[in-house]
C-alpha atoms as a PDB file:
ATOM      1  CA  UNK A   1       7.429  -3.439  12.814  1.00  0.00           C
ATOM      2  CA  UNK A   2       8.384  -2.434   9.211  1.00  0.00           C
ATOM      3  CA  UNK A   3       6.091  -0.020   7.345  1.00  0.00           C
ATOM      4  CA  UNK A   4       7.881   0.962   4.148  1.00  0.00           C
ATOM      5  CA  UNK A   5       7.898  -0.819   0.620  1.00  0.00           C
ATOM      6  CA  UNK A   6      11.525  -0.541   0.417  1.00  0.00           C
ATOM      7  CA  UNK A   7      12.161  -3.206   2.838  1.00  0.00           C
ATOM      8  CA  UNK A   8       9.727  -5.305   1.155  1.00  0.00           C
ATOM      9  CA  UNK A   9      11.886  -4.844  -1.968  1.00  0.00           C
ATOM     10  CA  UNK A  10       9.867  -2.469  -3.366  1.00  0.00           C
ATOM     11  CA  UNK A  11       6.694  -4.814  -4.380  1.00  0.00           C
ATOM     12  CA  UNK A  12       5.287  -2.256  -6.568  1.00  0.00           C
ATOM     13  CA  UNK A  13       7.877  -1.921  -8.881  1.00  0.00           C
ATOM     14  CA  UNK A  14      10.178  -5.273  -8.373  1.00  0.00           C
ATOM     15  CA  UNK A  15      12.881  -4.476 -10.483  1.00  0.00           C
ATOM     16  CA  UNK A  16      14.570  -0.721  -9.985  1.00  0.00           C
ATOM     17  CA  UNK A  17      14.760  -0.391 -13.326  1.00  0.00           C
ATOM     18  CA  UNK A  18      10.536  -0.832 -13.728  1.00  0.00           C
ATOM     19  CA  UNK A  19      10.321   1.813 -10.383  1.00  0.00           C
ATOM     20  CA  UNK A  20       9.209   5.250 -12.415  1.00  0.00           C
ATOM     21  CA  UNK A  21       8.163   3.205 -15.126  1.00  0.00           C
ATOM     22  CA  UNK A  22       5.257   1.582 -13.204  1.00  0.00           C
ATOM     23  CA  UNK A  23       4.350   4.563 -11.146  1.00  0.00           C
ATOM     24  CA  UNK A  24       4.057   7.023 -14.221  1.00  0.00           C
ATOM     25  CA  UNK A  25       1.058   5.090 -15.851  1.00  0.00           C
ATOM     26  CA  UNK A  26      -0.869   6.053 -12.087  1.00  0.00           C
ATOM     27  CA  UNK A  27       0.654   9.240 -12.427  1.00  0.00           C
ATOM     28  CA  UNK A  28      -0.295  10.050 -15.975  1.00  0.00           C
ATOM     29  CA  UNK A  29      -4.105   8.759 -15.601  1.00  0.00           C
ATOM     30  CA  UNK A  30      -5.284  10.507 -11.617  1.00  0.00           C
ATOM     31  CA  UNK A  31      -3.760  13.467 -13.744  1.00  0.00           C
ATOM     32  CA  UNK A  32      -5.794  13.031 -16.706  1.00  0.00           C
ATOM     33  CA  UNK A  33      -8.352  12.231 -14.731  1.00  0.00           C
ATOM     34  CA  UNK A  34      -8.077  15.292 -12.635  1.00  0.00           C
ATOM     35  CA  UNK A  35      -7.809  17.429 -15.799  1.00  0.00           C
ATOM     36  CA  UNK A  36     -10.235  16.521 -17.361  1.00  0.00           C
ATOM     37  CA  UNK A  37     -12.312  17.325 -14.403  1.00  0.00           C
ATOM     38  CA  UNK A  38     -11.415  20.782 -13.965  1.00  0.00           C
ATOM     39  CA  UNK A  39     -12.195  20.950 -17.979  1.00  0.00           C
ATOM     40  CA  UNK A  40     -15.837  19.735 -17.205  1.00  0.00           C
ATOM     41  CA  UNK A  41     -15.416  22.154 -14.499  1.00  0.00           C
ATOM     42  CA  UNK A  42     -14.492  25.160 -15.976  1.00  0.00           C
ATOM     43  CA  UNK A  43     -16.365  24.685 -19.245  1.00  0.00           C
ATOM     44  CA  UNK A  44     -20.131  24.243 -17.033  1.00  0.00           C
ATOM     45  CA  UNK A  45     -18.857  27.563 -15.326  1.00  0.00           C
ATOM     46  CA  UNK A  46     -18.144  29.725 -18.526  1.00  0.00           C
ATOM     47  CA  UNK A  47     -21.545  28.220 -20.207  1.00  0.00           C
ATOM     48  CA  UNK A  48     -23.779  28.060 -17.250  1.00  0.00           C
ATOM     49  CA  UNK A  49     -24.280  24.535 -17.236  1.00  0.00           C
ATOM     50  CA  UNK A  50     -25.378  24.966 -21.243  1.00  0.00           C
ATOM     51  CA  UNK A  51     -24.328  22.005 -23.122  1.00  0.00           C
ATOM     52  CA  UNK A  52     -25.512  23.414 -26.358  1.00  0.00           C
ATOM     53  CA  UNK A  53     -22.907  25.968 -26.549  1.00  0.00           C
ATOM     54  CA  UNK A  54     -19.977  26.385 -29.279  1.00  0.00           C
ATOM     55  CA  UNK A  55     -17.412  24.257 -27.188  1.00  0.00           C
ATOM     56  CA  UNK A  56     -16.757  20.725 -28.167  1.00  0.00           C
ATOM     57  CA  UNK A  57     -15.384  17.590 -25.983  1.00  0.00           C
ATOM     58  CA  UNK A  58     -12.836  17.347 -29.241  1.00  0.00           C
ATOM     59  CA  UNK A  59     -11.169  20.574 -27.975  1.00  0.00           C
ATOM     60  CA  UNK A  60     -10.339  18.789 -24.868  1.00  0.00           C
ATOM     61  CA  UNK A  61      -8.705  16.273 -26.676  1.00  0.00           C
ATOM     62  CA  UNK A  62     -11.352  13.764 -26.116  1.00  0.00           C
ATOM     63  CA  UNK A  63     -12.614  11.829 -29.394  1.00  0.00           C
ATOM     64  CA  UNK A  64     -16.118  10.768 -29.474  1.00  0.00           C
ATOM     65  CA  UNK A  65     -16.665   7.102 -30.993  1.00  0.00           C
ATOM     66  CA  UNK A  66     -16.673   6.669 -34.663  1.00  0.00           C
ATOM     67  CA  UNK A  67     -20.392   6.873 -35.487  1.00  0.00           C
ATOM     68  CA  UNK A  68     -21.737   7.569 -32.031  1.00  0.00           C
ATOM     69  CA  UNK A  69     -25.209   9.729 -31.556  1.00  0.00           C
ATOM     70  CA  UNK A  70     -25.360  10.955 -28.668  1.00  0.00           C
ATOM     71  CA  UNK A  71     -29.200  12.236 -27.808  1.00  0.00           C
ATOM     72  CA  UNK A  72     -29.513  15.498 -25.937  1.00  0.00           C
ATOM     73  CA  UNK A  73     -31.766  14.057 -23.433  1.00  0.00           C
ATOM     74  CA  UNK A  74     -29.098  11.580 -22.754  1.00  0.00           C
ATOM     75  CA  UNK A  75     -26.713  14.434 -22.442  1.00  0.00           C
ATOM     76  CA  UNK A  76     -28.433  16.405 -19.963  1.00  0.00           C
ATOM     77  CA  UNK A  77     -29.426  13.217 -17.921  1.00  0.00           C
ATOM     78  CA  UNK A  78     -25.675  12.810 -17.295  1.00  0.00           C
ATOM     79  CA  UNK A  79     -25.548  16.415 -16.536  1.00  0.00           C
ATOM     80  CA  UNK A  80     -27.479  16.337 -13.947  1.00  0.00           C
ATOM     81  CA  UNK A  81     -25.954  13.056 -12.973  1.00  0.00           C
ATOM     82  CA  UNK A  82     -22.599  14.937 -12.749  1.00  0.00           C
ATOM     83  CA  UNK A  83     -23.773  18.443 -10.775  1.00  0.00           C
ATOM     84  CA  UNK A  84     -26.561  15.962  -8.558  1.00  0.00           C
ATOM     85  CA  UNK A  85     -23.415  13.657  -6.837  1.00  0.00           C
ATOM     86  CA  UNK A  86     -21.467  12.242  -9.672  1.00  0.00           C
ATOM     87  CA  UNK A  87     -18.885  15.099  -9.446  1.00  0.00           C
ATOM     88  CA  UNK A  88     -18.431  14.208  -6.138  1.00  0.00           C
ATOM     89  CA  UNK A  89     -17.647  10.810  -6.385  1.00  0.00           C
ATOM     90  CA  UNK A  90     -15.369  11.272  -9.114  1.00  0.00           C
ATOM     91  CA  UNK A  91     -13.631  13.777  -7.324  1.00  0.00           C
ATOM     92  CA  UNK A  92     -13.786  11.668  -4.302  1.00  0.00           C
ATOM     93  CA  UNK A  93     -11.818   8.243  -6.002  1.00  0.00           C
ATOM     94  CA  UNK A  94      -9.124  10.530  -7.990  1.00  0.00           C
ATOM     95  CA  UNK A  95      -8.748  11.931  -4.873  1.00  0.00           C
ATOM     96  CA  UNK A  96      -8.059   8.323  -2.844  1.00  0.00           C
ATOM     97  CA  UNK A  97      -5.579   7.316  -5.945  1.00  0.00           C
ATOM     98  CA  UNK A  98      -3.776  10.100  -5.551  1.00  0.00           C
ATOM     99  CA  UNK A  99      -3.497   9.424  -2.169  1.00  0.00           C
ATOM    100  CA  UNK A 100      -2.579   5.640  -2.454  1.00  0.00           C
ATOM    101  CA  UNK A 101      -0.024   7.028  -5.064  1.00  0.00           C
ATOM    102  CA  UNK A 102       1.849   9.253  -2.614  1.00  0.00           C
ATOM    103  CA  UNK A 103       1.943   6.994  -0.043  1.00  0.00           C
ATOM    104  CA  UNK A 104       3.861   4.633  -2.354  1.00  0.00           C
ATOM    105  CA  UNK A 105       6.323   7.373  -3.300  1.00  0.00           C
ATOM    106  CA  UNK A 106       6.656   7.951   0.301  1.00  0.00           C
ATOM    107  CA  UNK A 107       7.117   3.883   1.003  1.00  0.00           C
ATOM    108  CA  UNK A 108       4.477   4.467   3.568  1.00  0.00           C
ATOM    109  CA  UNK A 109       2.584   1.234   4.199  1.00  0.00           C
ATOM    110  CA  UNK A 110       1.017   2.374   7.146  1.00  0.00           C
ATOM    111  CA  UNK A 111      -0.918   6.012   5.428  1.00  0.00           C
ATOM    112  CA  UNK A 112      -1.384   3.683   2.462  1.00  0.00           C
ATOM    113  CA  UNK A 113      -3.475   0.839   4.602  1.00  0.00           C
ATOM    114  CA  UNK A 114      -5.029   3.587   6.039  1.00  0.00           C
ATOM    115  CA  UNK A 115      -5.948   5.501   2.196  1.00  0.00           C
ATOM    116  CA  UNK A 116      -6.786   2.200   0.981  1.00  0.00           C
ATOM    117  CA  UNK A 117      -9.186   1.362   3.768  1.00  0.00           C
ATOM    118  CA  UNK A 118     -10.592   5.042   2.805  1.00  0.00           C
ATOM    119  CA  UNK A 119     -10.577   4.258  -0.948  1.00  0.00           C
ATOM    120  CA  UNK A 120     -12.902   1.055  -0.401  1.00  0.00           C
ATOM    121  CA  UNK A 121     -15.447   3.192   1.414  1.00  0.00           C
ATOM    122  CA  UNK A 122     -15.658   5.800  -0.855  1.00  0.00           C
ATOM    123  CA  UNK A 123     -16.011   3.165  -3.534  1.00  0.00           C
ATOM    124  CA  UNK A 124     -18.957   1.765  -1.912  1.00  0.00           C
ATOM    125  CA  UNK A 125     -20.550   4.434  -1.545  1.00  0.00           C
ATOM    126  CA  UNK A 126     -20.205   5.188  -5.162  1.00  0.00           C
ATOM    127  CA  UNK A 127     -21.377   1.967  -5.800  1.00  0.00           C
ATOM    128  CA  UNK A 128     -24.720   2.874  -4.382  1.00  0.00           C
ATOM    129  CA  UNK A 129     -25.588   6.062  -6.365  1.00  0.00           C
ATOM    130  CA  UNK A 130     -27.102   6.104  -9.027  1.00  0.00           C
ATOM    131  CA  UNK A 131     -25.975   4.775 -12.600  1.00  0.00           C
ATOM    132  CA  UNK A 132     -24.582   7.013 -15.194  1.00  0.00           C
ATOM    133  CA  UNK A 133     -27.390   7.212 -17.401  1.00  0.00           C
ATOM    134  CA  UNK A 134     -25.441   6.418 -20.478  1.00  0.00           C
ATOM    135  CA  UNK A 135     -24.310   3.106 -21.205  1.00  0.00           C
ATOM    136  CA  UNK A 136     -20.710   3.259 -22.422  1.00  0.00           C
ATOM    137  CA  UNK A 137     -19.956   5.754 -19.211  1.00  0.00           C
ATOM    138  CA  UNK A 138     -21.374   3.056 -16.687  1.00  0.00           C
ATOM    139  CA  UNK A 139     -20.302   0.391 -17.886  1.00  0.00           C
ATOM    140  CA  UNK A 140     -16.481   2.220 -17.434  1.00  0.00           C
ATOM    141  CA  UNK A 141     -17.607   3.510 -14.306  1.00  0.00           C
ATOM    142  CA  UNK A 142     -19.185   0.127 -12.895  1.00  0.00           C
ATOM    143  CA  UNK A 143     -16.097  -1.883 -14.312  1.00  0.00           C
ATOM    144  CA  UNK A 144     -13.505   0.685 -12.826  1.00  0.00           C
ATOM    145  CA  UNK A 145     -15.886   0.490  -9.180  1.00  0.00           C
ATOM    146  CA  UNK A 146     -15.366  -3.271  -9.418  1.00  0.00           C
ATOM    147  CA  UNK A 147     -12.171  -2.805  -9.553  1.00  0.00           C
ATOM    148  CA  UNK A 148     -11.033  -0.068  -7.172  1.00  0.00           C
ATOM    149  CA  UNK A 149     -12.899  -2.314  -4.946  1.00  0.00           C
ATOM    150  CA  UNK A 150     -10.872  -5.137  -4.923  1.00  0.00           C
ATOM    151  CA  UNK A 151      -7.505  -3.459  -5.128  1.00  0.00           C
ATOM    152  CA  UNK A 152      -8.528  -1.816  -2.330  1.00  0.00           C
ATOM    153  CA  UNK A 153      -9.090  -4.405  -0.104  1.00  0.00           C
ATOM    154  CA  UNK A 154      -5.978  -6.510  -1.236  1.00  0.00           C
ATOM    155  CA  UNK A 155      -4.085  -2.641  -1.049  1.00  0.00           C
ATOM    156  CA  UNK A 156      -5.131  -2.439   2.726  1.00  0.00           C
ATOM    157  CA  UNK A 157      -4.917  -5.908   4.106  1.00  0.00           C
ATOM    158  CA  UNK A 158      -1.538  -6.407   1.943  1.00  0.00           C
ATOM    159  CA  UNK A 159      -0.041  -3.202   3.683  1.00  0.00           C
ATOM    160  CA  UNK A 160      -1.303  -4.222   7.060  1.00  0.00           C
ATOM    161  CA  UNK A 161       0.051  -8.199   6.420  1.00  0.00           C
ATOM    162  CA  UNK A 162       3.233  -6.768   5.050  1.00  0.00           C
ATOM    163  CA  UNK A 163       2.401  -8.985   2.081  1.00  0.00           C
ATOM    164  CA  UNK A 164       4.662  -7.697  -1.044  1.00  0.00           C
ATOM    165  CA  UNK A 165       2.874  -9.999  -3.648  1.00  0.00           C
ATOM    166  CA  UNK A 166      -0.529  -8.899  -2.430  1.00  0.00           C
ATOM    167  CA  UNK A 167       0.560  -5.031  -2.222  1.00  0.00           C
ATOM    168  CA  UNK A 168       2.011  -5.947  -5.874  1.00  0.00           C
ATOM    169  CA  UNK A 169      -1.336  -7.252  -6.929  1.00  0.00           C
ATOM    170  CA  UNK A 170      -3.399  -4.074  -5.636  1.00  0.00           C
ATOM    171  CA  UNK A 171      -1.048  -2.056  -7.567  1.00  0.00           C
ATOM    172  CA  UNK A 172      -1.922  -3.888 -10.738  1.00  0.00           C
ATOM    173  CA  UNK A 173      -5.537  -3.915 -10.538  1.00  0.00           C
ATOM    174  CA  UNK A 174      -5.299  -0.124  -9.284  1.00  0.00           C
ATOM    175  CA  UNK A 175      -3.483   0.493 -12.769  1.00  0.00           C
ATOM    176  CA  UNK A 176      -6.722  -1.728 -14.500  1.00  0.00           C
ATOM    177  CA  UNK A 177      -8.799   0.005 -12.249  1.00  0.00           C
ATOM    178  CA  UNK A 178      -8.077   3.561 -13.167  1.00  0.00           C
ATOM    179  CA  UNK A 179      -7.842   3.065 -17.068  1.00  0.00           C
ATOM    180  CA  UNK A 180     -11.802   2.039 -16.896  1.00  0.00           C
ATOM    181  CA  UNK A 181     -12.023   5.812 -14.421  1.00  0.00           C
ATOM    182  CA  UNK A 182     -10.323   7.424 -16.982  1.00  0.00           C
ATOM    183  CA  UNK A 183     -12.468   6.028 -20.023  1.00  0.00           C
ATOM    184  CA  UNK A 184     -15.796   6.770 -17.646  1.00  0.00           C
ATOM    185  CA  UNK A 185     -14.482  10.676 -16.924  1.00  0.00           C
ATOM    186  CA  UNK A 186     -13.614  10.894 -20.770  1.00  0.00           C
ATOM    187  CA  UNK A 187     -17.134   9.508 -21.801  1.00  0.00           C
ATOM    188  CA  UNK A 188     -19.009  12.139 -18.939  1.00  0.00           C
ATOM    189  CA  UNK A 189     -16.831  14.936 -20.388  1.00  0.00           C
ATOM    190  CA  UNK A 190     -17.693  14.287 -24.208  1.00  0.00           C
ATOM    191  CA  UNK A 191     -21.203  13.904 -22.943  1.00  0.00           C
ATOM    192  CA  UNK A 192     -21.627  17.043 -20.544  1.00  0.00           C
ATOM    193  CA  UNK A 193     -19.252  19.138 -22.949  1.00  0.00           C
ATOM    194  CA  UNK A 194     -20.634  17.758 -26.481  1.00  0.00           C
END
C-alpha cells in the first residue's frame, strides 16, 4: 500500500516548480497565526488581563479597520471569550494545521489521514462553543470553521482513498481556510490588545 504524496506525484504542489511555493502560504499564516497568539499571550500576562493599558494592537502590526469603534464592553466580552475557551480552540486548530503541514513535508499520507481526522473533531467542537461576540471576528472564525471542516474531511478520506485530486482539493480549501483563521486571530488580537 502506498502512503506518501510523492508517488501520487506530489498532489499538493503538481508542478515541482509550485512545491515551496504552495506550502509557504500554510507556512507563513499557522506562523502568523501562532504569533500572534503568543502576542495576545504575552501582552494579557504583562497587563494582567487589562485591556486599557498603553499597548496598542498597531504595535503588533495589526491595523484596525478604517473608521472602526470598537466599544469596551465589546472588548472585554471577547476577552473573556478568549481566557473562557476561545484560546483553546485557537490554539487547538493552529495546532492540527501545523500538523497536517508536516505531514505533507514528510509525504506522510497515513499521520496526515490520521491529523486530518483529528482536525475535523477539533473543528466541531469549536463549532459548538460559543460565538465570538464581535461580528467581524465570527464571521472569520465561522467562515474559516466551515472551512477547516470540509478540507478536513476531503484531507482524510483523500489520504485514506489515495485520491491526489481530492488531497489537492483539501490543500486548497486548507489555504482558504486558514486566511479566514488568520483574519479571526488578527480581529481577537486588535480587540483583546486595543
Amino acid at each position: 500500500m502506498r502512503n506518501n504524496l510523492d508517488e501520487l506525484g506530489d498532489p499538493w504542489a503538481p508542478e515541482t516548480e509550485k512545491r515551496k511555493s504552495r506550502l509557504v502560504p500554510v507556512v507563513v499564516c499557522t506562523l502568523s497565526f501562532a504569533a500572534v497568539l503568543g502576542i495576545i499571550l504575552v501582552t494579557t500576562n504583562i497587563r494582567g488581563g487589562d485591556s486599557s493599558s498603553g499597548s496598542s494592537a498597531s504595535s503588533a502590526g495589526i491595523e484596525a479597520d478604517a473608521g472602526a469603534s470598537v466599544s469596551s464592553d465589546t472588548a472585554k466580552a471577547v476577552q473573556s471569550w478568549y481566557e473562557g475557551g476561545g484560546e483553546t480552540y485557537l490554539t487547538t486548530v493552529s495546532r492540527d494545521l501545523t500538523s497536517i503541514t508536516d505531514d505533507r513535508s514528510a509525504n506522510d499520507l497515513t499521520s496526515m489521514q490520521s491529523d486530518c481526522t483529528t482536525l475535523l473533531t477539533d473543528v466541531q467542537s469549536a463549532q459548538v462553543y460559543s460565538p465570538i461576540p464581535d461580528t467581524a471576528a465570527q464571521d472569520h472564525w465561522s467562515t474559516a470553521l466551515t472551512g477547516l471542516a470540509q478540507a478536513a474531511a476531503d484531507c482524510s478520506d483523500g489520504a485514506a482513498a489515495q485520491n491526489a485530486s481530492q488531497v489537492t482539493k483539501a490543500g486548497d480549501e486548507l489555504d482558504a481556510a486558514n486566511t479566514e483563521l488568520a483574519l479571526a486571530s488578527d480581529q481577537v488580537t486588535l480587540l483583546t490588545n486595543g
